[in-house]
PDB file of N, CA and C in Angstrom:
ATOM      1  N   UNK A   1     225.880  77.517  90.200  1.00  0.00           N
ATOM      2  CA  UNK A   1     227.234  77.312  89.746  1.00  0.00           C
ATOM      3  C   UNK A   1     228.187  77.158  90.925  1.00  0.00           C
ATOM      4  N   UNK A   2     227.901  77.900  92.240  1.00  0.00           N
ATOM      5  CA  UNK A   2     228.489  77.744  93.070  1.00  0.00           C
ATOM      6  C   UNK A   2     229.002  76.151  93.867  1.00  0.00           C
ATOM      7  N   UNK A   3     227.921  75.657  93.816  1.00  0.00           N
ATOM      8  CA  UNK A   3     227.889  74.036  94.109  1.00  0.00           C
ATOM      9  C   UNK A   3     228.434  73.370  93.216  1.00  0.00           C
ATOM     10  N   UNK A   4     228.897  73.858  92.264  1.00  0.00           N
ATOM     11  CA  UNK A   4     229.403  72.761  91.274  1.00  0.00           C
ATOM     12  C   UNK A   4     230.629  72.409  91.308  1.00  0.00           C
ATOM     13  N   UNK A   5     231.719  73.706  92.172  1.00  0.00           N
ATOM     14  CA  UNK A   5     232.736  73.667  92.442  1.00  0.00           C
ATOM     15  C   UNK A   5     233.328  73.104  93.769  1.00  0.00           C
ATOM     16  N   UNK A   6     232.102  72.528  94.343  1.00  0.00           N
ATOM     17  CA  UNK A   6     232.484  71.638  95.340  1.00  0.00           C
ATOM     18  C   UNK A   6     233.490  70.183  94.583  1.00  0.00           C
ATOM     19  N   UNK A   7     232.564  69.967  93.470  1.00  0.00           N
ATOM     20  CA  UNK A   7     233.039  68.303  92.616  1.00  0.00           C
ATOM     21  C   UNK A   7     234.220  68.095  92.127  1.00  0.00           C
ATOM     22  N   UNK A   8     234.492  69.675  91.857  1.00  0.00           N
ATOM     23  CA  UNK A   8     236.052  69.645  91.120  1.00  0.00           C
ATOM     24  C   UNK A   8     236.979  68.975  91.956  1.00  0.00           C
ATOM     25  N   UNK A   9     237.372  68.535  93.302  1.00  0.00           N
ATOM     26  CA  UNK A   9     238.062  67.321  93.729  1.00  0.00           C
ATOM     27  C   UNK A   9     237.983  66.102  93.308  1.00  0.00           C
ATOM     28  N   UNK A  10     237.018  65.668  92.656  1.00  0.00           N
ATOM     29  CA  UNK A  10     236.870  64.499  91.939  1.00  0.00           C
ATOM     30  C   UNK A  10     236.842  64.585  90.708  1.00  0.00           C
ATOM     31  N   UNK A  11     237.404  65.822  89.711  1.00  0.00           N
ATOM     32  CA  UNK A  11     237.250  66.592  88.464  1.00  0.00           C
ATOM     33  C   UNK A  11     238.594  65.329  87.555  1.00  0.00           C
ATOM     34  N   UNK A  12     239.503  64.642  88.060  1.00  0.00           N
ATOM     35  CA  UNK A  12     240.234  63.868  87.537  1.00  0.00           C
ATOM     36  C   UNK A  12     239.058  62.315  86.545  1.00  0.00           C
ATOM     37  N   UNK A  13     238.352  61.916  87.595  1.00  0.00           N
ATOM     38  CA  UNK A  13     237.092  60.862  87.257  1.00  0.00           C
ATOM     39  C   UNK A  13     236.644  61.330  85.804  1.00  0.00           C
ATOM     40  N   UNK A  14     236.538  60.633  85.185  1.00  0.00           N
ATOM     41  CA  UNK A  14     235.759  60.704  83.796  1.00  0.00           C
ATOM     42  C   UNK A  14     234.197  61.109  83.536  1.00  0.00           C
ATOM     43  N   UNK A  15     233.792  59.977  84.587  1.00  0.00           N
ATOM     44  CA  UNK A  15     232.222  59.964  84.920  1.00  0.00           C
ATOM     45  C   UNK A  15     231.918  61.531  85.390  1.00  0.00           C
ATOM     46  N   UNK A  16     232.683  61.637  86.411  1.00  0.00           N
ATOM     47  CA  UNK A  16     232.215  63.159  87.175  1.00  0.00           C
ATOM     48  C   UNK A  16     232.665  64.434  86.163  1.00  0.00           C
ATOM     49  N   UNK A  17     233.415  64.113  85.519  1.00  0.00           N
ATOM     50  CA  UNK A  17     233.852  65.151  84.376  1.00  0.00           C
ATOM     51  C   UNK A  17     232.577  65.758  82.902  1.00  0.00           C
ATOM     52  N   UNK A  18     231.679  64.128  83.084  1.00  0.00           N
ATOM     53  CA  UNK A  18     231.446  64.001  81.782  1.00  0.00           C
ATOM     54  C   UNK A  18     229.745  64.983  82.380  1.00  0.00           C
ATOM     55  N   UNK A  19     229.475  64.623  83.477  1.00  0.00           N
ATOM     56  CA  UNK A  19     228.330  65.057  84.204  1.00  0.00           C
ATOM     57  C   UNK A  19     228.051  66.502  84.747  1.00  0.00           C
ATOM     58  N   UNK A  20     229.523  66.777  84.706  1.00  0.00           N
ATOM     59  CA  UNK A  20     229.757  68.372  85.302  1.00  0.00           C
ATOM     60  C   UNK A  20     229.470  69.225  83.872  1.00  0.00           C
ATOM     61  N   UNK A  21     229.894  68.649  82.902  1.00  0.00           N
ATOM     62  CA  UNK A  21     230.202  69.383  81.428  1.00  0.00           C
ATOM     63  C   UNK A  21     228.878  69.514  80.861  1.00  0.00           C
ATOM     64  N   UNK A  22     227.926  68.009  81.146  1.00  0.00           N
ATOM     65  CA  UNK A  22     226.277  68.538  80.822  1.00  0.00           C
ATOM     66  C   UNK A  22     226.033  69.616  82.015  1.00  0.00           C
ATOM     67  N   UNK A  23     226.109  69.483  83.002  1.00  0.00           N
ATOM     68  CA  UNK A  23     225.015  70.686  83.667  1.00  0.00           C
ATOM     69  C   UNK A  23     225.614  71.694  83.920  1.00  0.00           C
ATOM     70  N   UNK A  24     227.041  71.985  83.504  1.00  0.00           N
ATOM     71  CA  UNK A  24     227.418  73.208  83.209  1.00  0.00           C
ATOM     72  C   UNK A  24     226.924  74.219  81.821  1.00  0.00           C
ATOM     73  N   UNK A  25     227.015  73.331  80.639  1.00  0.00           N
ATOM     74  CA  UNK A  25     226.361  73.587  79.687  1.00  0.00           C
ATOM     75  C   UNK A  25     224.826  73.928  79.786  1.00  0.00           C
ATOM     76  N   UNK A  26     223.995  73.313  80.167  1.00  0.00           N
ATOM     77  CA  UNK A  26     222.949  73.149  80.734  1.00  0.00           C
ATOM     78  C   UNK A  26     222.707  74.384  81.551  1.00  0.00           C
ATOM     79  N   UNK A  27     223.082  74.988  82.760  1.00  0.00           N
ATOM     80  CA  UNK A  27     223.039  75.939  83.840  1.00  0.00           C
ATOM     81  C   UNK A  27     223.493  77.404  82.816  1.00  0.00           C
ATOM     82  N   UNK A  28     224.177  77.403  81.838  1.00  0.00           N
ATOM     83  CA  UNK A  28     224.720  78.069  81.043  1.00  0.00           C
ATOM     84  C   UNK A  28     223.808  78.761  79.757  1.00  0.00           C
ATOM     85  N   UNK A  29     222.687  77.588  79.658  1.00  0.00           N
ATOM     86  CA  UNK A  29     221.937  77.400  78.364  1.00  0.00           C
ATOM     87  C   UNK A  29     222.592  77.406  76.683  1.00  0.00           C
ATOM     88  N   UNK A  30     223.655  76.544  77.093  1.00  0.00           N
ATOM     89  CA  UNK A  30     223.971  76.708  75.816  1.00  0.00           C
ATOM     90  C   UNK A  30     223.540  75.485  75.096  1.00  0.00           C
ATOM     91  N   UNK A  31     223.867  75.160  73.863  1.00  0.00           N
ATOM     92  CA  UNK A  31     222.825  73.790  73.208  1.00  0.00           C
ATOM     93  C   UNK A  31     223.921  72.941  73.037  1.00  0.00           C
ATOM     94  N   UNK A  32     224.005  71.818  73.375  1.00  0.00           N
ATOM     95  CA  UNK A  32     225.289  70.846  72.980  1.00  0.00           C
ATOM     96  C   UNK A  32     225.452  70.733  71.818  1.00  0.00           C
ATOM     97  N   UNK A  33     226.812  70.023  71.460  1.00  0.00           N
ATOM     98  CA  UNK A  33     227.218  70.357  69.917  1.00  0.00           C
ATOM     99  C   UNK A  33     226.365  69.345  69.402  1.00  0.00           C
ATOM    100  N   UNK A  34     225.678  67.891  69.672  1.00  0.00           N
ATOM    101  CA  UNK A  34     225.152  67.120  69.084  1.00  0.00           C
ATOM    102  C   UNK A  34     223.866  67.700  68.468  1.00  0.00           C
ATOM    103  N   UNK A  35     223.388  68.294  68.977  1.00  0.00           N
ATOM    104  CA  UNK A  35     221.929  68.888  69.512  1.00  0.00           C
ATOM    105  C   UNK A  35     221.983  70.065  68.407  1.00  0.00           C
ATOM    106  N   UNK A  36     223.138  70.919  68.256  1.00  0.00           N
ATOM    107  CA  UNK A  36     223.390  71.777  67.300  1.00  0.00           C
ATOM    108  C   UNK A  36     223.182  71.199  65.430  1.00  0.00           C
ATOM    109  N   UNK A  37     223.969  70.173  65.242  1.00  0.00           N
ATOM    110  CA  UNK A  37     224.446  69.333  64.002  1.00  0.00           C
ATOM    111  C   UNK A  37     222.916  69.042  64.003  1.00  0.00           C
ATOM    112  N   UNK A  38     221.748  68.265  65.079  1.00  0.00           N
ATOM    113  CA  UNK A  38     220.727  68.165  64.529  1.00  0.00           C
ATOM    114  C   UNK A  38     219.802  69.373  63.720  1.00  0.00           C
ATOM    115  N   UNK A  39     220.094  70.403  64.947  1.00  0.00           N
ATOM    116  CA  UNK A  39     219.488  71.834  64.596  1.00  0.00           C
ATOM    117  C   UNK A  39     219.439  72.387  62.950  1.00  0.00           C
ATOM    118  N   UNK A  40     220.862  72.299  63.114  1.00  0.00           N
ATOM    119  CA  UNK A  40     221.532  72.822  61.570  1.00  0.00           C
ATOM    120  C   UNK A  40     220.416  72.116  60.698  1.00  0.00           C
ATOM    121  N   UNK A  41     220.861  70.430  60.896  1.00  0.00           N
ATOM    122  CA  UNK A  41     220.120  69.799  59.420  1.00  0.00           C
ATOM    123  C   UNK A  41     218.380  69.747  59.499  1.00  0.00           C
ATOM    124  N   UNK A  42     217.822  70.180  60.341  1.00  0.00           N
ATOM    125  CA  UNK A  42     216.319  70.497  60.337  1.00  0.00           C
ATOM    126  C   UNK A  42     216.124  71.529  59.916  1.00  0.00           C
ATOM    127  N   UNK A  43     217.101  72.984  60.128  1.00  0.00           N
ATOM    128  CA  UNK A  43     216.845  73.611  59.737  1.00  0.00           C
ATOM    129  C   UNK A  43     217.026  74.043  57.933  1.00  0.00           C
ATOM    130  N   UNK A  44     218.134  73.342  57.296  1.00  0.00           N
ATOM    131  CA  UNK A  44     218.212  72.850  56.115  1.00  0.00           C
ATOM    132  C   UNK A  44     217.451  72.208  55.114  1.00  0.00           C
ATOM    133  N   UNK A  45     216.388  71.110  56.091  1.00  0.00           N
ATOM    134  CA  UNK A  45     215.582  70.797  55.815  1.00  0.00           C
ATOM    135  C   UNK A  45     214.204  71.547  55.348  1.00  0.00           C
ATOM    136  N   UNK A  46     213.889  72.500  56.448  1.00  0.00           N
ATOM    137  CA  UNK A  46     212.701  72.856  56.781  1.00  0.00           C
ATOM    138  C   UNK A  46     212.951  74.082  55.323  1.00  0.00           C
ATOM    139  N   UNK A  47     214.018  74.486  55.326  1.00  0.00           N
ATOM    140  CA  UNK A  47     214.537  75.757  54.314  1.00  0.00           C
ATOM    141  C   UNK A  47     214.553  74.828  52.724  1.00  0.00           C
ATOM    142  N   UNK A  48     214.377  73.870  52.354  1.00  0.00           N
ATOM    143  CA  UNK A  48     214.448  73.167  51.361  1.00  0.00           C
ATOM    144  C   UNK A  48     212.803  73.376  51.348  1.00  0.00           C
ATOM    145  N   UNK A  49     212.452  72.524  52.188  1.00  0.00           N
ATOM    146  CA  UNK A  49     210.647  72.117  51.849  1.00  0.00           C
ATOM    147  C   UNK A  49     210.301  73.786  51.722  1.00  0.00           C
ATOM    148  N   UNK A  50     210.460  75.160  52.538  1.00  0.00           N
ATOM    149  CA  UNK A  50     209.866  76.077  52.314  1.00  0.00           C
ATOM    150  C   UNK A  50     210.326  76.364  50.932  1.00  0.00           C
ATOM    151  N   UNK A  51     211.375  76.522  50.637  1.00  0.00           N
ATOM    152  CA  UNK A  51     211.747  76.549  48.846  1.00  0.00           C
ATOM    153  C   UNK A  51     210.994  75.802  47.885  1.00  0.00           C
ATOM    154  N   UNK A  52     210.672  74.482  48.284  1.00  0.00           N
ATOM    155  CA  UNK A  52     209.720  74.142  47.474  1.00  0.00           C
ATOM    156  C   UNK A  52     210.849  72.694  46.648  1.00  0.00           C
ATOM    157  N   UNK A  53     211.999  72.677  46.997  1.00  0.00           N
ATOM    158  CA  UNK A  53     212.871  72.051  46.516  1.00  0.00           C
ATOM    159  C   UNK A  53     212.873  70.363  47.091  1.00  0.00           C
ATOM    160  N   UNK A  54     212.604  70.487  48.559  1.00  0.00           N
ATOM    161  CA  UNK A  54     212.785  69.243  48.582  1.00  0.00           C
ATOM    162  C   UNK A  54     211.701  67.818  48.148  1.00  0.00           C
ATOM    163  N   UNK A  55     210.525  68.188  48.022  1.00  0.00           N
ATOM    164  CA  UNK A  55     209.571  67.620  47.842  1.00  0.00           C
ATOM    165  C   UNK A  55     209.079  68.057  46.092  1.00  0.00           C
ATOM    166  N   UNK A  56     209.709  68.293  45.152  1.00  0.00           N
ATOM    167  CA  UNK A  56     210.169  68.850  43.841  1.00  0.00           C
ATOM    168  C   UNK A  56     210.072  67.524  43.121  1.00  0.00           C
ATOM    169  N   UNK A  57     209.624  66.926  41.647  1.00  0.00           N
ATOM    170  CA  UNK A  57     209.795  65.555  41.204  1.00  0.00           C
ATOM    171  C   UNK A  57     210.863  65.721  41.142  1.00  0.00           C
ATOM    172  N   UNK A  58     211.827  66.615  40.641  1.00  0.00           N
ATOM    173  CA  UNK A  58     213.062  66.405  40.677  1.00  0.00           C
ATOM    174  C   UNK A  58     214.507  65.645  41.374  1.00  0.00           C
ATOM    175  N   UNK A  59     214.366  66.765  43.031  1.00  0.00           N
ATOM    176  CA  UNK A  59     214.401  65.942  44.256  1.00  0.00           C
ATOM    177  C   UNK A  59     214.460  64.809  44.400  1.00  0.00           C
ATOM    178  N   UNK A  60     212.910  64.242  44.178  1.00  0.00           N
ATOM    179  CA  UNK A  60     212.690  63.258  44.894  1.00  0.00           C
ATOM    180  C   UNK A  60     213.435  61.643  43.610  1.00  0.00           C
ATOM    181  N   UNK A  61     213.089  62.216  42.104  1.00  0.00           N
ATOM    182  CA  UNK A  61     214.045  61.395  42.013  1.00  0.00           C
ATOM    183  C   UNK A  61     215.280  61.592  42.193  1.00  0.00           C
ATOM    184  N   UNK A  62     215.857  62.564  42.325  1.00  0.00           N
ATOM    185  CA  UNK A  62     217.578  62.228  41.840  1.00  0.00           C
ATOM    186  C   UNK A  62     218.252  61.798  43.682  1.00  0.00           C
ATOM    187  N   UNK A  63     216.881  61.883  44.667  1.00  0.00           N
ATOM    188  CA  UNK A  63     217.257  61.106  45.650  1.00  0.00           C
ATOM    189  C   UNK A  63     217.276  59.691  45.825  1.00  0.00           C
ATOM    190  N   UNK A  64     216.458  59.050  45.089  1.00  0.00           N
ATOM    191  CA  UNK A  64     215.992  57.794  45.505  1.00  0.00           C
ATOM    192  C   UNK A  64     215.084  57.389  43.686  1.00  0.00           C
ATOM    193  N   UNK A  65     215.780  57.140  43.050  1.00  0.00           N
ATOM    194  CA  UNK A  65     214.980  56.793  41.390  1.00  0.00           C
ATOM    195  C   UNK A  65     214.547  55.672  41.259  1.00  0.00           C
ATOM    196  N   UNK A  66     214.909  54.728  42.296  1.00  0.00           N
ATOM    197  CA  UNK A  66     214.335  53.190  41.762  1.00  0.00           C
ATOM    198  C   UNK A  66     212.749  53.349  42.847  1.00  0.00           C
ATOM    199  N   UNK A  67     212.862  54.215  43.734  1.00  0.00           N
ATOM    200  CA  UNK A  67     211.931  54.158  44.704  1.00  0.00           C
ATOM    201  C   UNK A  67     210.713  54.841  43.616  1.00  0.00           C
ATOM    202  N   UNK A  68     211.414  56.061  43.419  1.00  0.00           N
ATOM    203  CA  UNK A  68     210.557  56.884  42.322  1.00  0.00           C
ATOM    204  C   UNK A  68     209.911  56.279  41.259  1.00  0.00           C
ATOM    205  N   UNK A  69     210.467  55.744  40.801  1.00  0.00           N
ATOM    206  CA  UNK A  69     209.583  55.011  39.154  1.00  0.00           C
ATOM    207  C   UNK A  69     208.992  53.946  40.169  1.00  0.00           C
ATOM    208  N   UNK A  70     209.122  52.597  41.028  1.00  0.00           N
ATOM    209  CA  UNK A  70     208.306  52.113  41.852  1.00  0.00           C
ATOM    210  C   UNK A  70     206.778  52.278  42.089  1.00  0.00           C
ATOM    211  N   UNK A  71     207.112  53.542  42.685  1.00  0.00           N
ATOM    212  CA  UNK A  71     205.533  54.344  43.662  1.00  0.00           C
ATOM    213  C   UNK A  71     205.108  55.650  42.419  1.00  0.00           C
ATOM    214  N   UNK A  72     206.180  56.393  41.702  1.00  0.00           N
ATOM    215  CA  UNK A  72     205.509  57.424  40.848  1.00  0.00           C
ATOM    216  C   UNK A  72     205.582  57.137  39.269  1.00  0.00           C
ATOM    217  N   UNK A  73     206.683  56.674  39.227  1.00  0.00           N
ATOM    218  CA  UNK A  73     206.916  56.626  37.686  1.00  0.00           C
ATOM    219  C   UNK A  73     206.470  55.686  37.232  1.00  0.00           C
ATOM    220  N   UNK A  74     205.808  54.096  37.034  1.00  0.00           N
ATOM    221  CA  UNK A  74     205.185  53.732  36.239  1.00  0.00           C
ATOM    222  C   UNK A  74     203.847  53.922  36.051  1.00  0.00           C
ATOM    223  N   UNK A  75     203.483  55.438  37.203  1.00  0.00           N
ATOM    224  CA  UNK A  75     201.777  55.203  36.865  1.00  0.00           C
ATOM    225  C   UNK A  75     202.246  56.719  36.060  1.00  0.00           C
ATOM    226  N   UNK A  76     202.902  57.333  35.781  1.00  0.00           N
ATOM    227  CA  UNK A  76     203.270  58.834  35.459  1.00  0.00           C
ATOM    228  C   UNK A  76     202.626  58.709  33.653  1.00  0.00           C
ATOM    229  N   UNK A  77     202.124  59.275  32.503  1.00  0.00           N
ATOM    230  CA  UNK A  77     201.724  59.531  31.709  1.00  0.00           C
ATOM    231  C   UNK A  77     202.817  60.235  31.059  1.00  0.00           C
ATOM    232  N   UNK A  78     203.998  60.058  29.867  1.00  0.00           N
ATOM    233  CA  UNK A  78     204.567  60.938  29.687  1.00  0.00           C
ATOM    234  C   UNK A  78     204.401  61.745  28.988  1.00  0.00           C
ATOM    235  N   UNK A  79     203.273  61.673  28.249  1.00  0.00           N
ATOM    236  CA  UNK A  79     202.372  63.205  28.076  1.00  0.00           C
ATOM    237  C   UNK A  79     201.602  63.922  28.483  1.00  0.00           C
ATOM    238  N   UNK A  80     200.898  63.259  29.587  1.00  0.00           N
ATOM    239  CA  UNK A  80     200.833  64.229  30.578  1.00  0.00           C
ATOM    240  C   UNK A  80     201.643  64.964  31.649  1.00  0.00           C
ATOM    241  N   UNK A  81     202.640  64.669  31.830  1.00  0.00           N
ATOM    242  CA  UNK A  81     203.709  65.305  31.913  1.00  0.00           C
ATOM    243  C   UNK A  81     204.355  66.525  31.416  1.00  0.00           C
ATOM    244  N   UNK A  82     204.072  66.330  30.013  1.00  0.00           N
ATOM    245  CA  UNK A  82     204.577  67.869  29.244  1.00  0.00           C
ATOM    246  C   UNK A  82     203.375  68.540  29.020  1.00  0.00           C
ATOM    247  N   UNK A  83     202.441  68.162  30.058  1.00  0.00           N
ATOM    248  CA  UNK A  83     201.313  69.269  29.990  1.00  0.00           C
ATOM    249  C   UNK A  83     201.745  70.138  31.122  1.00  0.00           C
ATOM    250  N   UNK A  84     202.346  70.109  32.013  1.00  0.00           N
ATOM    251  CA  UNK A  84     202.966  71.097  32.602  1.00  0.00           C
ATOM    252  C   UNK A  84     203.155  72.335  32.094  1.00  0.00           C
ATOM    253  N   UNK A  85     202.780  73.015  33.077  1.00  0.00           N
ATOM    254  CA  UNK A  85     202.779  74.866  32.660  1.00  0.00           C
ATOM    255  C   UNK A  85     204.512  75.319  33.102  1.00  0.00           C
ATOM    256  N   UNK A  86     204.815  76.168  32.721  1.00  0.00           N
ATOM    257  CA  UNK A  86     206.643  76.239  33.110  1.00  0.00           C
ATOM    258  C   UNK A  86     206.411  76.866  34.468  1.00  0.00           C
ATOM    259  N   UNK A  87     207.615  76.029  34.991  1.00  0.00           N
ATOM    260  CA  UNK A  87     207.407  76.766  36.636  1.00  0.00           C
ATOM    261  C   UNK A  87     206.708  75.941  37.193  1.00  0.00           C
ATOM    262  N   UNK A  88     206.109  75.483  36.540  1.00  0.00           N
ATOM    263  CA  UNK A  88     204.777  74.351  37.883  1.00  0.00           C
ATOM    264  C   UNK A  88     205.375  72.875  37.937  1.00  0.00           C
ATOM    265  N   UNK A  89     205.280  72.490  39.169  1.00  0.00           N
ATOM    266  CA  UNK A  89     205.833  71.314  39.646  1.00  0.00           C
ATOM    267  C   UNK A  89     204.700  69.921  39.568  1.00  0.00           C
ATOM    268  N   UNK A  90     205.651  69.133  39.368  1.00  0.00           N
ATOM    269  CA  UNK A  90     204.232  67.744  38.888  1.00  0.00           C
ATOM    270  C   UNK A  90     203.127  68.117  40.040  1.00  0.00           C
ATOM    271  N   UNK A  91     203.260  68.308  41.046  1.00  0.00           N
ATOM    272  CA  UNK A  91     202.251  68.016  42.059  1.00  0.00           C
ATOM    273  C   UNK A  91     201.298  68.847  41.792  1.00  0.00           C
ATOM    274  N   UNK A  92     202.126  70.217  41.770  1.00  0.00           N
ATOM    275  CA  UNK A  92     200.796  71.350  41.185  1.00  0.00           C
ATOM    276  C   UNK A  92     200.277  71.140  39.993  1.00  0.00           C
ATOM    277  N   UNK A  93     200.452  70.490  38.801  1.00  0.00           N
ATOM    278  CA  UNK A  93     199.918  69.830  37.729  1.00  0.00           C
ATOM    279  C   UNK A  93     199.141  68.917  38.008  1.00  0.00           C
ATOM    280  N   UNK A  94     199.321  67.897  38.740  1.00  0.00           N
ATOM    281  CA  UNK A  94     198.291  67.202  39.009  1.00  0.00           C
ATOM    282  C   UNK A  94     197.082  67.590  39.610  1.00  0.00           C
ATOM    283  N   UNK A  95     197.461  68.285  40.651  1.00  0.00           N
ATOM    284  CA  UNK A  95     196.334  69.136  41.235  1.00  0.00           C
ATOM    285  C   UNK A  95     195.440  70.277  40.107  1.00  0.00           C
ATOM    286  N   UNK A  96     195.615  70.239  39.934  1.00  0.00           N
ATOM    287  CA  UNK A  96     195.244  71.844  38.555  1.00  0.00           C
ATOM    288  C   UNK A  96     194.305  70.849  38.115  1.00  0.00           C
ATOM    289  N   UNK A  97     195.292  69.851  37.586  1.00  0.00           N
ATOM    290  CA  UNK A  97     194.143  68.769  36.746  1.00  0.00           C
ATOM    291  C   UNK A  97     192.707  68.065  37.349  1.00  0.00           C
ATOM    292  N   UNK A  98     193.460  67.719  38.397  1.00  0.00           N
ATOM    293  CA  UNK A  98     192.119  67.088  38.929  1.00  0.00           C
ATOM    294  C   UNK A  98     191.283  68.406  39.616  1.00  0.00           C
ATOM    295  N   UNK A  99     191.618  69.274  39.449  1.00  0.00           N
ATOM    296  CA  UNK A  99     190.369  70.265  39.545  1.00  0.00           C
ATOM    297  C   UNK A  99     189.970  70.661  38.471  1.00  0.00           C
ATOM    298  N   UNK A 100     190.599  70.879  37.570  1.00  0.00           N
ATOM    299  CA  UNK A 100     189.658  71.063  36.229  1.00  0.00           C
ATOM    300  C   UNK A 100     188.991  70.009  36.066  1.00  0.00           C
ATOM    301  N   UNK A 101     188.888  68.593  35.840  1.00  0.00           N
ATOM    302  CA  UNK A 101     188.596  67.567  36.122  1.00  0.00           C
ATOM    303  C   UNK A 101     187.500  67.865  36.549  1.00  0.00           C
ATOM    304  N   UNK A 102     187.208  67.782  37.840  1.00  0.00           N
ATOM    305  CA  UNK A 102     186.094  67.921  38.854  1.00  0.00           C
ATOM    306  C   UNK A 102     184.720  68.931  38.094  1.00  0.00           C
ATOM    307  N   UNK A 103     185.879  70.118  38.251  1.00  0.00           N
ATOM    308  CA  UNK A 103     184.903  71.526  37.388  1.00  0.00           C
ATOM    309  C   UNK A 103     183.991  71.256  36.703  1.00  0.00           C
ATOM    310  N   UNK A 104     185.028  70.316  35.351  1.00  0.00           N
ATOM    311  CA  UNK A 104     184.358  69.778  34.126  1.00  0.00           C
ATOM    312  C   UNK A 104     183.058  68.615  34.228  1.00  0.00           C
ATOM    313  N   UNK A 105     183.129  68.156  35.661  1.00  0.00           N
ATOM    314  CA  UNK A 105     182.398  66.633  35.624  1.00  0.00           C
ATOM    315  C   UNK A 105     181.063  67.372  36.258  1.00  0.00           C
ATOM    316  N   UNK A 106     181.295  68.891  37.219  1.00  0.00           N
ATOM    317  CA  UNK A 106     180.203  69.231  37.956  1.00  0.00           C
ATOM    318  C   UNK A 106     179.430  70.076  37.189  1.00  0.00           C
ATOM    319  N   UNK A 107     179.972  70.523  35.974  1.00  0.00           N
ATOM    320  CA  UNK A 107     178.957  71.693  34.959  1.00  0.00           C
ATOM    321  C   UNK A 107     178.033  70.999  34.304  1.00  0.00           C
TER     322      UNK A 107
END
């Protein structure tokens, strides 16, 4: 930190201003604010998927529905669908199934 206060004579310059402020921050360890805003929304993220919410059929349509019926919804069964157990999410339904499935094909 000591050397850094040599620059402050040229502390008017933009360039030298903008360079002092990273490796002060930096020498400091603090996280820049950009770097933060990413932090936040990964961590938002990562706290969704551990909830179980973001990757949810729900989710995923009321994010993106034309994408959804596209790739999930015209192959979707809508009675198999309300074979769903309460609480269980299509994915875990599907899965359940195709292991009973399996079970059933290997006895």
């Amino acid at each position: 930190m000591g050397d850094l206060a040599l620059f402050n004579t040229l502390s008017p310059d933009y360039e030298v201003d903008w360079h002092l402020r990273r490796v002060c921050t930096a020498a400091v360890g603090a996280t820049p604010p950009m770097a933060r805003v990413q932090n936040r929304r990964r961590a938002y993220l990562d706290r969704l998927v551990r909830e179980g919410k973001y990757f949810s059929e729900e989710a995923m349509w009321e994010r993106e529905p034309y994408m959804h019926h596209e790739y999930l919804g015209c192959f979707q069964d809508p009675l198999g669908r309300a074979m769903a157990r309460p609480g269980e999410r299509w994915s875990e339904t599907l899965m359940r199934r195709e292991e009973e499935r399996r079970s059933a094909a290997a006895a």
